[in-house]
N, C-alpha and C. Protein backbone atom coordinates (compact mmCIF):
# COMPACT_ATOMS: atom_id res chain seq x y z
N UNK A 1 14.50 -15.88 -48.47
CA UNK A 1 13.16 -16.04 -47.95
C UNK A 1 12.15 -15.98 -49.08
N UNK A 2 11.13 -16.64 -49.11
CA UNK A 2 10.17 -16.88 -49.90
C UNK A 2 9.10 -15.56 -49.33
N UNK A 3 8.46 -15.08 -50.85
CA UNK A 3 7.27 -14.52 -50.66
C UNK A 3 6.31 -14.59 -48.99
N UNK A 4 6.11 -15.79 -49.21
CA UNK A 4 4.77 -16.03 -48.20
C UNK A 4 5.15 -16.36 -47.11
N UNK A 5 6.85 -16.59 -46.59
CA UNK A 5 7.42 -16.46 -45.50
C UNK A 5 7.93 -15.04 -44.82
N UNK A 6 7.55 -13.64 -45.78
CA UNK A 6 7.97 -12.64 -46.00
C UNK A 6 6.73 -12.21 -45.27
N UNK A 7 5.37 -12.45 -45.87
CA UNK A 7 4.32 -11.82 -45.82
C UNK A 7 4.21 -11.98 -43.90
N UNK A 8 3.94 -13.60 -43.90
CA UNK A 8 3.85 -14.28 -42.08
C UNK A 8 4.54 -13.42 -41.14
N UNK A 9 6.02 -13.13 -41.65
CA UNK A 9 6.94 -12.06 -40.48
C UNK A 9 6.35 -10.97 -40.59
N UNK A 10 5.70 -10.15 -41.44
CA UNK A 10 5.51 -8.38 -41.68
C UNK A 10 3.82 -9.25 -40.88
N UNK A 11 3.08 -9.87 -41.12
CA UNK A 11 2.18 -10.32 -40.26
C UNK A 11 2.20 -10.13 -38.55
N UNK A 12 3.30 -11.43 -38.62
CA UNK A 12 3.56 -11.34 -37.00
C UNK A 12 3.94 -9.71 -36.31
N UNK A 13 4.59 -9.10 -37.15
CA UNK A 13 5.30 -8.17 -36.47
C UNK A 13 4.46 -6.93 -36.22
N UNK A 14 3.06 -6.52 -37.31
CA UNK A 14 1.78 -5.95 -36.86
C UNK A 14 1.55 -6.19 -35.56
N UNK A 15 1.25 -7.76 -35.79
CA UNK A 15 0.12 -8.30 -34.19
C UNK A 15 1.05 -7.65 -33.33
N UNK A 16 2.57 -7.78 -33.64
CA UNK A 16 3.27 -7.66 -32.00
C UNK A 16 3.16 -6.38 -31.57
N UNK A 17 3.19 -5.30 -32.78
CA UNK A 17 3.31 -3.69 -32.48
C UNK A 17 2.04 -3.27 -31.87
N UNK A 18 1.28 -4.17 -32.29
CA UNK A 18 -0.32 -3.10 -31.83
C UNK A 18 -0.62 -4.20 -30.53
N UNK A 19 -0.48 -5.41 -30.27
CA UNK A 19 -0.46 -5.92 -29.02
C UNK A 19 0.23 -5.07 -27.81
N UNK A 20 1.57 -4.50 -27.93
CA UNK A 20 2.14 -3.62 -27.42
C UNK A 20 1.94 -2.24 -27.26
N UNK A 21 0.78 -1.89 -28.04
CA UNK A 21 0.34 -0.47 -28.16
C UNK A 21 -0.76 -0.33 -27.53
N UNK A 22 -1.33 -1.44 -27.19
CA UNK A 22 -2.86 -1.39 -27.38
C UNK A 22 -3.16 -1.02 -25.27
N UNK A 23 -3.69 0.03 -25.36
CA UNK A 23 -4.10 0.13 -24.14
C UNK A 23 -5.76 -0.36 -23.90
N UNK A 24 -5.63 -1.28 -22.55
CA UNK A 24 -7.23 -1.73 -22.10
C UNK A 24 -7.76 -1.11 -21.50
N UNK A 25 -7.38 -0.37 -20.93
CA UNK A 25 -8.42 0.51 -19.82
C UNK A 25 -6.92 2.10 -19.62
N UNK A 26 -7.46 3.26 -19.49
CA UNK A 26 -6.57 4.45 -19.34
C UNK A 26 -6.71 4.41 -17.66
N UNK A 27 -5.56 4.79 -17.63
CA UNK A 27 -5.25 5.10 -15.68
C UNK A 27 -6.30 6.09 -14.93
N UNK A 28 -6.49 6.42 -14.22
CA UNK A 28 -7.64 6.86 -13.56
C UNK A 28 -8.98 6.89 -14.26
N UNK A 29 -9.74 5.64 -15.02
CA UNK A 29 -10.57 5.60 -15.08
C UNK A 29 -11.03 4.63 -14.51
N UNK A 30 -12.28 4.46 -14.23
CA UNK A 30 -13.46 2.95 -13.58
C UNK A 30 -14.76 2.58 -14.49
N UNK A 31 -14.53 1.50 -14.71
CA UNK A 31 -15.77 0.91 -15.59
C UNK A 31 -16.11 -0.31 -14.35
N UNK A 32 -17.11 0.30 -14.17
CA UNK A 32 -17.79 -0.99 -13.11
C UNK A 32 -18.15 -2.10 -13.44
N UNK A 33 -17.35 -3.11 -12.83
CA UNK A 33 -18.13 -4.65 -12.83
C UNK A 33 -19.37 -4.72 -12.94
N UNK A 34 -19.84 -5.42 -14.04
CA UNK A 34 -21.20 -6.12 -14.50
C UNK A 34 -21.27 -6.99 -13.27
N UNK A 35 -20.38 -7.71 -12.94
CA UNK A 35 -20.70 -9.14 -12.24
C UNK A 35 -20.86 -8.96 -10.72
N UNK A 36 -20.10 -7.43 -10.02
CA UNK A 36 -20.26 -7.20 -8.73
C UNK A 36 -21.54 -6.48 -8.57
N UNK A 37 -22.31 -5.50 -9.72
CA UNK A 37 -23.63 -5.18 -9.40
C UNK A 37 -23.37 -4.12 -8.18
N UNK A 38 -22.84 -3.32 -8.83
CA UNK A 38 -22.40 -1.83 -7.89
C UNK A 38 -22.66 -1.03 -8.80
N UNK A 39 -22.85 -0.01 -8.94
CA UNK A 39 -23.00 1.33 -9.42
C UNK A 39 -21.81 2.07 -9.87
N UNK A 40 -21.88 2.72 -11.06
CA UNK A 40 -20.87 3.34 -11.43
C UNK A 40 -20.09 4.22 -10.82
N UNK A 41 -21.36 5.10 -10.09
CA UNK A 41 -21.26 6.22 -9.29
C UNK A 41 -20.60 5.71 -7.63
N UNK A 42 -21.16 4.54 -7.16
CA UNK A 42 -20.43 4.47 -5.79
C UNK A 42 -19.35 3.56 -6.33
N UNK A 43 -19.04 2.87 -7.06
CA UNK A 43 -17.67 2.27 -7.36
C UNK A 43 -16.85 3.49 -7.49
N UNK A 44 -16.48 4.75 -8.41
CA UNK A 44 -15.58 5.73 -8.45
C UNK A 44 -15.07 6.16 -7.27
N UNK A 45 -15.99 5.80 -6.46
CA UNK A 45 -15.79 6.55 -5.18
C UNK A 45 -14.91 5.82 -4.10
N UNK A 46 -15.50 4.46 -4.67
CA UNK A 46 -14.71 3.23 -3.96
C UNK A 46 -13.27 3.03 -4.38
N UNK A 47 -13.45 3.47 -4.96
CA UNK A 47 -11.67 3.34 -6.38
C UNK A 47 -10.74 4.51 -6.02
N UNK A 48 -11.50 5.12 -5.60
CA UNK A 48 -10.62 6.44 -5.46
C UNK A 48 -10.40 6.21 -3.95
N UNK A 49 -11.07 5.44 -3.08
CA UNK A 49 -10.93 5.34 -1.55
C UNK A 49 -9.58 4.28 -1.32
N UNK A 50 -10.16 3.63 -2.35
CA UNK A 50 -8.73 2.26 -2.40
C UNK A 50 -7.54 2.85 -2.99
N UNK A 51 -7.18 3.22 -4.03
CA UNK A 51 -6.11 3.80 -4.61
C UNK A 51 -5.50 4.85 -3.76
N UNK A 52 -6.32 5.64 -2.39
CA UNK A 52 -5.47 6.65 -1.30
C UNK A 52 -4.86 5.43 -0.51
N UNK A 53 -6.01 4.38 0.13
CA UNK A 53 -5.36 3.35 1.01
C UNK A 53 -4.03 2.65 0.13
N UNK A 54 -4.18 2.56 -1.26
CA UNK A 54 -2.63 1.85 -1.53
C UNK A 54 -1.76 2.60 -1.56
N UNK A 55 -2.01 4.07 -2.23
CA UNK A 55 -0.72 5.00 -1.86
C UNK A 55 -0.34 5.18 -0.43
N UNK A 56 -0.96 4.85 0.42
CA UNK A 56 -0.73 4.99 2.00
C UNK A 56 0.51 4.16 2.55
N UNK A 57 -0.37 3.30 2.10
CA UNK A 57 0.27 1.94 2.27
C UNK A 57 1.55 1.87 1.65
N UNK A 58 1.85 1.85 0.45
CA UNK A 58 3.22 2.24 -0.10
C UNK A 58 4.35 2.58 0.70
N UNK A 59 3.85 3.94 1.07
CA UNK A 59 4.17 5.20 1.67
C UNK A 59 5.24 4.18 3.09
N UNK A 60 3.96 3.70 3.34
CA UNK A 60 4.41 3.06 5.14
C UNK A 60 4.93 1.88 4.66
N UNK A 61 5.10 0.80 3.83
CA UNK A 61 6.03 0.08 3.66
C UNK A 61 7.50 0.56 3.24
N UNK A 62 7.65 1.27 2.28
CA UNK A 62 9.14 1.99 2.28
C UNK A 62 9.33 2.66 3.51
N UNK A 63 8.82 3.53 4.47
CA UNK A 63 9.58 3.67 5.46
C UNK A 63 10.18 2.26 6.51
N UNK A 64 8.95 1.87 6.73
CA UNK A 64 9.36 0.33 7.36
C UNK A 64 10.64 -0.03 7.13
N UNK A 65 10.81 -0.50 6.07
CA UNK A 65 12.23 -0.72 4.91
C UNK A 65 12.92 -0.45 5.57
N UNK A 66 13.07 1.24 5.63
CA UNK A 66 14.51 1.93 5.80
C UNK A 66 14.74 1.79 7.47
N UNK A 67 13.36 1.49 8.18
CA UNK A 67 13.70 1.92 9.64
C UNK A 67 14.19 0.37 9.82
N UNK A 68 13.46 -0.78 8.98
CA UNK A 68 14.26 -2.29 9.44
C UNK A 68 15.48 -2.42 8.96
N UNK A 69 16.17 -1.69 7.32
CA UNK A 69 17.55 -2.30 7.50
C UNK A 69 18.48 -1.11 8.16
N UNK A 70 17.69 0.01 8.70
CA UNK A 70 18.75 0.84 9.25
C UNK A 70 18.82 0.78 10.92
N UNK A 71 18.16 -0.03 11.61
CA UNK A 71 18.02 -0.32 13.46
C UNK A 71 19.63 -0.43 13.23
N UNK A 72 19.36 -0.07 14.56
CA UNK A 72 20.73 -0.50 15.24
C UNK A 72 20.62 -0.38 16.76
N UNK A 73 21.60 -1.11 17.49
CA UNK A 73 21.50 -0.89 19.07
C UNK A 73 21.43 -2.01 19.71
N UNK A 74 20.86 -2.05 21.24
CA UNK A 74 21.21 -3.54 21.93
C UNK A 74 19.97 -4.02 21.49
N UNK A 75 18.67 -3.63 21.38
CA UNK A 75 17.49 -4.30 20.74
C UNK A 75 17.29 -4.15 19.76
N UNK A 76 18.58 -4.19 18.72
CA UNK A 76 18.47 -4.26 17.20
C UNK A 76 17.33 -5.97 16.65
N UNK A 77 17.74 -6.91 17.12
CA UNK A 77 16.97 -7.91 16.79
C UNK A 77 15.31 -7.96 16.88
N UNK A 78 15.07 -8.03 17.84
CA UNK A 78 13.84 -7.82 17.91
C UNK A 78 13.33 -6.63 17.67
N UNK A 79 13.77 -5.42 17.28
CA UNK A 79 12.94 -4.20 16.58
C UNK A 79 13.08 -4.68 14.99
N UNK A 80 14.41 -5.08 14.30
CA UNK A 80 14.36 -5.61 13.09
C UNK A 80 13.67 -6.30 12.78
N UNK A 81 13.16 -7.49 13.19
CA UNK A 81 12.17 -8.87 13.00
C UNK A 81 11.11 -8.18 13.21
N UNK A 82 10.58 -7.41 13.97
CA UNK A 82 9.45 -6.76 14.07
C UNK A 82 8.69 -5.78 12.80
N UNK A 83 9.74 -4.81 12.49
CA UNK A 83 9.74 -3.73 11.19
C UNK A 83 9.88 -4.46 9.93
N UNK A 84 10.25 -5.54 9.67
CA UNK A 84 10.74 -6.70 8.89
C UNK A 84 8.80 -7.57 7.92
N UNK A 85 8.32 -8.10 9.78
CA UNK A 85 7.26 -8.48 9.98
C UNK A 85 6.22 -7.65 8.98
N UNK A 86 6.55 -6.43 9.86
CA UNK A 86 5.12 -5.39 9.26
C UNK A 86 5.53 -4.64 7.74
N UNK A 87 6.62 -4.89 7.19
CA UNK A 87 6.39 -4.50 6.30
C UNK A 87 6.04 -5.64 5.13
N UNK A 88 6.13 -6.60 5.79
CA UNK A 88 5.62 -7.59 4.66
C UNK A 88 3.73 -7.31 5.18
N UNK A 89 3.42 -7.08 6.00
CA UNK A 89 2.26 -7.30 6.07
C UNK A 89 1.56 -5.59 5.64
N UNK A 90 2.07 -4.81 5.45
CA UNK A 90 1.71 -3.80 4.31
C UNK A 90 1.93 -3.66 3.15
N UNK A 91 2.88 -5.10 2.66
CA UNK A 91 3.29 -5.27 1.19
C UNK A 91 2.17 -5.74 0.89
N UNK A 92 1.44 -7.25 1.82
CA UNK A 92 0.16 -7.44 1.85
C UNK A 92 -1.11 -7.08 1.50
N UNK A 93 -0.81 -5.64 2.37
CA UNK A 93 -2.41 -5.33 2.48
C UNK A 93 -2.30 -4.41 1.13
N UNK A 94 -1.41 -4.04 0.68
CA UNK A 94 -1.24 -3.15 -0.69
C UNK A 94 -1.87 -3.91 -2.32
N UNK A 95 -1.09 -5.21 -2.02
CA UNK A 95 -1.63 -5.94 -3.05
C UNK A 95 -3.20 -6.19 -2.86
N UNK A 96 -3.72 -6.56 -1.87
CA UNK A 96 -5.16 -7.01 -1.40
C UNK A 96 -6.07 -5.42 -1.84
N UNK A 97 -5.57 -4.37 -1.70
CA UNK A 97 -5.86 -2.78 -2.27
C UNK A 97 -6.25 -3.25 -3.37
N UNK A 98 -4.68 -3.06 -4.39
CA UNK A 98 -4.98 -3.32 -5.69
C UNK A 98 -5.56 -4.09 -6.57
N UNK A 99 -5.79 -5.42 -5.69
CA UNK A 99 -6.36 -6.39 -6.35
C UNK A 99 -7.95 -5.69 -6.56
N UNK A 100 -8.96 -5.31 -5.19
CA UNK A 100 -9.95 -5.22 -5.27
C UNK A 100 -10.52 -4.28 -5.59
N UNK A 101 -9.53 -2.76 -6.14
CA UNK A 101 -9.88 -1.55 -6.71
C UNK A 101 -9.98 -1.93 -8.15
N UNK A 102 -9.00 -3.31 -8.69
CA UNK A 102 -9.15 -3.97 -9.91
C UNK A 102 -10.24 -4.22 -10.44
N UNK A 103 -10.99 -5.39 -9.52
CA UNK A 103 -11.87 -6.00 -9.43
C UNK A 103 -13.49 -5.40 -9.53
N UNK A 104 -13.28 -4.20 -8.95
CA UNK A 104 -14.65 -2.98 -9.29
C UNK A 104 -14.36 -2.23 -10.49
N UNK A 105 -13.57 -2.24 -11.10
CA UNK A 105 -13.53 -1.86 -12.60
C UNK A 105 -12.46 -0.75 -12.42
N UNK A 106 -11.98 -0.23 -11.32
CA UNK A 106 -10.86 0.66 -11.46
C UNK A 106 -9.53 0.42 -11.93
N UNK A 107 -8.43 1.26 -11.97
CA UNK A 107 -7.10 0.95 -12.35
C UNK A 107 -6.40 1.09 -11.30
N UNK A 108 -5.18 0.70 -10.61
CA UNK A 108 -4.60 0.74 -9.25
C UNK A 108 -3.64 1.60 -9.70
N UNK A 109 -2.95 2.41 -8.74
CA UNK A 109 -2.15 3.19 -8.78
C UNK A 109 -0.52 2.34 -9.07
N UNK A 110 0.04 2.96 -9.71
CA UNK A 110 1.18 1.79 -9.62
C UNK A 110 2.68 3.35 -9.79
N UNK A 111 3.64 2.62 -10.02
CA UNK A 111 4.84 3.31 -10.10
C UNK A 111 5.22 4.39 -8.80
N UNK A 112 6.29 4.27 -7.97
CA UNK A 112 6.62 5.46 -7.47
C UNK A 112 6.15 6.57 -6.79
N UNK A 113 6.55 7.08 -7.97
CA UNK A 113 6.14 8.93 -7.99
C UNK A 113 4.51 9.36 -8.16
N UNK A 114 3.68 8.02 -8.72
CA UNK A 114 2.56 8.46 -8.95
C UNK A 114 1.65 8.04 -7.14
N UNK A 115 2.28 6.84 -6.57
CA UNK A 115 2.27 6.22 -5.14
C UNK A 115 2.21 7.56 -4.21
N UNK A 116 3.52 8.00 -4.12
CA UNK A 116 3.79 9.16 -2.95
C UNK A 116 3.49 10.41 -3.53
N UNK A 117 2.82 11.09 -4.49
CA UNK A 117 2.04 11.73 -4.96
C UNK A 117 0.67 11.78 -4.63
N UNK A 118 0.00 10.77 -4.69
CA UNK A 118 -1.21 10.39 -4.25
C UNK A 118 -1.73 10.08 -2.29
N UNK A 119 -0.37 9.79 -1.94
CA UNK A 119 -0.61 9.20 -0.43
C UNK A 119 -1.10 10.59 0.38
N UNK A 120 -1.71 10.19 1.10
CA UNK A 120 -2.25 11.22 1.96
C UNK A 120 -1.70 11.91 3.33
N UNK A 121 -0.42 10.48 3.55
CA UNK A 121 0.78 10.25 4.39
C UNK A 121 2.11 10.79 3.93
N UNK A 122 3.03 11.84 4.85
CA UNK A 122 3.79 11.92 4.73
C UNK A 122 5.15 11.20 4.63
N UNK A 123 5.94 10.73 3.98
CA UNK A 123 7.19 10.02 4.34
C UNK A 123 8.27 10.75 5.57
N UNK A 124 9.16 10.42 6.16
CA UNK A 124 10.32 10.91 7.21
C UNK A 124 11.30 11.52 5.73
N UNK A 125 12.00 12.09 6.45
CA UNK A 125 13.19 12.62 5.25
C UNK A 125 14.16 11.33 5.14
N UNK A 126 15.27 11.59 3.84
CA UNK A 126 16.18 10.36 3.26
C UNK A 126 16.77 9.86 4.63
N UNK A 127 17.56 11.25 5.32
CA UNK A 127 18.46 10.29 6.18
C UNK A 127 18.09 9.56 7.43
N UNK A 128 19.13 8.81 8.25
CA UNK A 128 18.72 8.12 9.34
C UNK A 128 18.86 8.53 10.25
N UNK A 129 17.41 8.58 11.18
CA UNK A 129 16.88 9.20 12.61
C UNK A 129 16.89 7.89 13.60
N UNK A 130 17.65 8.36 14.64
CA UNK A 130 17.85 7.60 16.15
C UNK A 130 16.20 6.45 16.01
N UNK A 131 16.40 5.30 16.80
CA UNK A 131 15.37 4.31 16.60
C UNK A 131 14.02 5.17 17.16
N UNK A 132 14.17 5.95 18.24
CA UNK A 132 12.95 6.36 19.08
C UNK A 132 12.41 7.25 17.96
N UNK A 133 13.35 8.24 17.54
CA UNK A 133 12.43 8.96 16.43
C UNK A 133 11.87 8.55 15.06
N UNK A 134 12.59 7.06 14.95
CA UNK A 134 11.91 6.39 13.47
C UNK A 134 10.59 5.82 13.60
N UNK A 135 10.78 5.14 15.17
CA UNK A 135 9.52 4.62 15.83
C UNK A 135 8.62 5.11 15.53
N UNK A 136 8.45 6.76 15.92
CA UNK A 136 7.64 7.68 16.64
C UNK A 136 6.80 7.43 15.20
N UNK A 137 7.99 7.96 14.12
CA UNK A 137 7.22 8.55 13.31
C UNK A 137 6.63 7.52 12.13
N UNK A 138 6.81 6.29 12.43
CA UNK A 138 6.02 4.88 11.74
C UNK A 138 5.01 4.87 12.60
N UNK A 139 4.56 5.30 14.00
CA UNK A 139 3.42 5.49 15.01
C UNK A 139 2.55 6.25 14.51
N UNK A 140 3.50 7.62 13.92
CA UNK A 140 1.92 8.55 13.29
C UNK A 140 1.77 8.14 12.08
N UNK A 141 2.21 7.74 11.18
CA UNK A 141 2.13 7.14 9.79
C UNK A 141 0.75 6.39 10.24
N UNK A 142 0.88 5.04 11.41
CA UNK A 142 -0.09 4.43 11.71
C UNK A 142 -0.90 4.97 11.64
N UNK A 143 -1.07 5.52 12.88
CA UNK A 143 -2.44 6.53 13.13
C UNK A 143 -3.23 7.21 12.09
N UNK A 144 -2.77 7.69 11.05
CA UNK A 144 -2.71 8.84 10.19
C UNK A 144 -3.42 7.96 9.48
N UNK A 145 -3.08 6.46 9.30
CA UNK A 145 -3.88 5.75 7.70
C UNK A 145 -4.97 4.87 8.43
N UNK A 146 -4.73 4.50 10.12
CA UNK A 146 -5.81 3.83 10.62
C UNK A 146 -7.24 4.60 10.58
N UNK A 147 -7.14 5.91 10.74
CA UNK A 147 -7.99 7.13 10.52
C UNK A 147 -8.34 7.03 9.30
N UNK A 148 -7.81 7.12 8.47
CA UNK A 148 -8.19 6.85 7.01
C UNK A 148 -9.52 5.84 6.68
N UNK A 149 -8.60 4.51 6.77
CA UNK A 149 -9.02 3.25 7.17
C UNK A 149 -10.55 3.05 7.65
N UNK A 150 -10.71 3.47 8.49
CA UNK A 150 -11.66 3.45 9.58
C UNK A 150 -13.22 4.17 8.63
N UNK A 151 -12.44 5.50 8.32
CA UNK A 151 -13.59 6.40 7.37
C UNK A 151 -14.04 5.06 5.70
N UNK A 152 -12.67 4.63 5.65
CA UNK A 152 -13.12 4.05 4.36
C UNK A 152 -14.05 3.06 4.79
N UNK A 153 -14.36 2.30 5.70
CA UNK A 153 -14.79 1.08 6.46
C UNK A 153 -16.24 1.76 6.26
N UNK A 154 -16.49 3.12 6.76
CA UNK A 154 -17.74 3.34 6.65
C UNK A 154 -18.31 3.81 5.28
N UNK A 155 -17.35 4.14 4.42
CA UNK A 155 -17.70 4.90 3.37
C UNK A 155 -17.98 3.46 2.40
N UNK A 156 -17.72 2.54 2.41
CA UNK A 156 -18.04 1.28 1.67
C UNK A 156 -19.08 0.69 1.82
N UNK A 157 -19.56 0.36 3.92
CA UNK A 157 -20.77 -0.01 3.98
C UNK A 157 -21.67 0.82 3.80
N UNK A 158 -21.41 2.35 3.69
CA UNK A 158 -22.67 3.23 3.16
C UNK A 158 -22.90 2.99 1.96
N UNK A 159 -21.82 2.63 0.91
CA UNK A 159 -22.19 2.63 -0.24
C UNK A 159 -22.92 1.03 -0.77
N UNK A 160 -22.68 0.00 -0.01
CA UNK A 160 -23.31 -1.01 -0.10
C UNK A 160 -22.25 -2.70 -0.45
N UNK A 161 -21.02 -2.38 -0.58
CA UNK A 161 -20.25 -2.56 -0.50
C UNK A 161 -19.36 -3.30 0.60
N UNK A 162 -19.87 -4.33 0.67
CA UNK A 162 -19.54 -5.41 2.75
C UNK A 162 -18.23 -6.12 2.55
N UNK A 163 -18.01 -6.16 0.80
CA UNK A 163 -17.02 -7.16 0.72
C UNK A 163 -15.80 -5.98 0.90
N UNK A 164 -15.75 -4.71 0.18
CA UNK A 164 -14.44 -4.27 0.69
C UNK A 164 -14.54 -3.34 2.08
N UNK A 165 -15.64 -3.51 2.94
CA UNK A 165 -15.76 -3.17 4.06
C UNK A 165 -14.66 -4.17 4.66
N UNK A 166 -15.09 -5.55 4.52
CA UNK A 166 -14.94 -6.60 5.55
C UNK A 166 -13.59 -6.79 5.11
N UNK A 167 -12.81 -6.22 4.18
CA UNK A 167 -11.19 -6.62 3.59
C UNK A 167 -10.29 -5.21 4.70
N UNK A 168 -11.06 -4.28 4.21
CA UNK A 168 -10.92 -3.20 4.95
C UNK A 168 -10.80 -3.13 6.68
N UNK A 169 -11.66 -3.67 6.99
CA UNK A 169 -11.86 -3.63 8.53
C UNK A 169 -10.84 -5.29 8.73
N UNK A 170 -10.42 -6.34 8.18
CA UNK A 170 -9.41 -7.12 8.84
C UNK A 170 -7.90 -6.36 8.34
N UNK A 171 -7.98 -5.25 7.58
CA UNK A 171 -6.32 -4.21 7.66
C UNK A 171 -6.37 -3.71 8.89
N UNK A 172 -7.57 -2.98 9.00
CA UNK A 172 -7.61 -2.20 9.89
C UNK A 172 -7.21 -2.99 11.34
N UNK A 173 -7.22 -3.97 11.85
CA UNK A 173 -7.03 -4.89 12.57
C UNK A 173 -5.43 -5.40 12.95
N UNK A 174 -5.20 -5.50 11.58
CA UNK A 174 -3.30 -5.43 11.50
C UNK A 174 -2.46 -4.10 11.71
N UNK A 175 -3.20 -3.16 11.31
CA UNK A 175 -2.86 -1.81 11.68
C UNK A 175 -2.54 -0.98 12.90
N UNK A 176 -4.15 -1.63 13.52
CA UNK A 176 -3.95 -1.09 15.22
C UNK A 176 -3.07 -2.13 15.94
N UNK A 177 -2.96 -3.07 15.39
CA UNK A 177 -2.10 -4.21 16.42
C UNK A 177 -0.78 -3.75 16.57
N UNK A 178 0.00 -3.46 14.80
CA UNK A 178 1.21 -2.81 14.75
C UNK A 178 1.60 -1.76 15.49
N UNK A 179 0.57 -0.61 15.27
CA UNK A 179 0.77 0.59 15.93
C UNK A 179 0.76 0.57 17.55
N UNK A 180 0.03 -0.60 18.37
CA UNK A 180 0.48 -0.82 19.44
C UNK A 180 1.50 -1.12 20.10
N UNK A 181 2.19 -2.62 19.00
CA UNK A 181 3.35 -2.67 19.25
C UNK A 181 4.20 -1.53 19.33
N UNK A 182 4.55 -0.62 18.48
CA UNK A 182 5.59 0.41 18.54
C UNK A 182 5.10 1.39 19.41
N UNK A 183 3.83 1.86 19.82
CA UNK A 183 3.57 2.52 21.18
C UNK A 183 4.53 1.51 22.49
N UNK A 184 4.23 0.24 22.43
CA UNK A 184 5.28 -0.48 23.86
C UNK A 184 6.98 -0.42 23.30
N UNK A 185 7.20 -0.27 21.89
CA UNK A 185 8.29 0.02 21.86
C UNK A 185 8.87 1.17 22.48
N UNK A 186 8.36 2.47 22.12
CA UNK A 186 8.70 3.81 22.30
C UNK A 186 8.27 3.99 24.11
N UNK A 187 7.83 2.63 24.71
CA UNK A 187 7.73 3.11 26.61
C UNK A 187 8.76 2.99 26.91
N UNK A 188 9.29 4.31 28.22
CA UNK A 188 10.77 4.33 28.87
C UNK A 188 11.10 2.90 29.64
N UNK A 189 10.51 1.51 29.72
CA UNK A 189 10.66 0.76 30.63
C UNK A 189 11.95 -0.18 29.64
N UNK A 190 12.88 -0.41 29.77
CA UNK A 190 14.05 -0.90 28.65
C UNK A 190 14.90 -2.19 29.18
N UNK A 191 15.49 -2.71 28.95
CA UNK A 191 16.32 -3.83 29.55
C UNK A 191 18.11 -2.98 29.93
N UNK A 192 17.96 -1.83 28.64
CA UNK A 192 19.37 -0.74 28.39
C UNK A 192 19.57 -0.13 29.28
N UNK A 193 20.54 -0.75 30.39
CA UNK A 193 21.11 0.17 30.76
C UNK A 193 21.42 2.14 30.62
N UNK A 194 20.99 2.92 31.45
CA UNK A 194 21.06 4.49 30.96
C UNK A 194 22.26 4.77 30.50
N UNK A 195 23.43 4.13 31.71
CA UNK A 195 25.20 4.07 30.95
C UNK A 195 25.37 4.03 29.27
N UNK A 196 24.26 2.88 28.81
CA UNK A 196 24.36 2.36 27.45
C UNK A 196 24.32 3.56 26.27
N UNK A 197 23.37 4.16 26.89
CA UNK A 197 22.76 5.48 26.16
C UNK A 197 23.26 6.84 26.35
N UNK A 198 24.40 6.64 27.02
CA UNK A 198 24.78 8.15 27.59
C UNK A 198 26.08 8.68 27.00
């Protein structure tokens, strides 16, 4: 290798180390959008409202998960396609979180442990609980983040904030719909035979 083909690689290989080093923004901080024209002070607040709704959300898509590939029974199909359904549509509303806690200058919560750390929602334990009790307890999960939800809805339009009101309040919309469904799931009226169950 020549000199000045020597120099170009110890070149490139700087840019690559400090490209790779180089942090843009540190995790729980918010630098507010110039361009959305919010306040430093009610954006933090907004960031920190969104980053509980995505850990929530998390939270209730991995259970989903486990309660859709673990159904079983004579209405395995249609409870699967159902739990299937909604957890893509909290994979959804998670990204639509992160995107717009982005977008106000915050950092989104990401990885794991830092997710169910942060959620405000409990998970069910590892193993697998009978369908009625997985139901039940993806019902209070609902409840538990529609409540959430609902407060954040107001805590955005107080702060001035319509666009993640109005993102907010069409979750909130998918939320109560879901949680209805599995309220008519969990009614004693069944096609199952009692024999089936006994």
């Amino acid at each position: 290798m020549t000199a000045k083909t020597d120099k170009w690689l110890e070149a490139l290989h700087e840019t690559a180390m400090s490209t790779q080093e180089s942090v843009r923004q540190q995790a729980d901080t918010v630098e507010a959008s110039e361009a959305l024209r919010l306040d430093q002070e009610k954006v933090e607040q907004l960031v920190e409202a969104l980053n509980t709704d995505l850990a929530a959300t998390y939270v209730l898509y991995h259970q989903l998960k486990k309660h859709h590939w673990n159904v079983e029974g004579a209405e395995f199909l249609g409870i699967h396609e159902f739990l299937g359904e909604a957890a893509e549509d909290a994979e959804e509303a998670a990204d639509e979180l992160a995107e717009r806690a982005q977008a106000l200058g915050g950092v989104p919560l990401a990885g794991g442990k830092r997710l169910e750390e942060n959620a405000p929602v409990e998970p069910e334990g590892d193993d697998v609980y009978d369908i009625r009790t997985s139901l039940h307890n993806d019902m209070e999960m609902y409840g538990d983040i529609i409540e959430m939800v609902r407060d954040h809805v107001e805590l955005a339009e107080g702060l001035g904030d319509h666009a993640t009101a109005e993102m907010l309040r069409e979750q909130l919309l998918t939320l109560e719909e879901h949680a209805h469904h599995l309220e008519h799931y969990l009614e004693d009226d069944t096609l199952v035979l009692d024999s089936a169950t006994n």
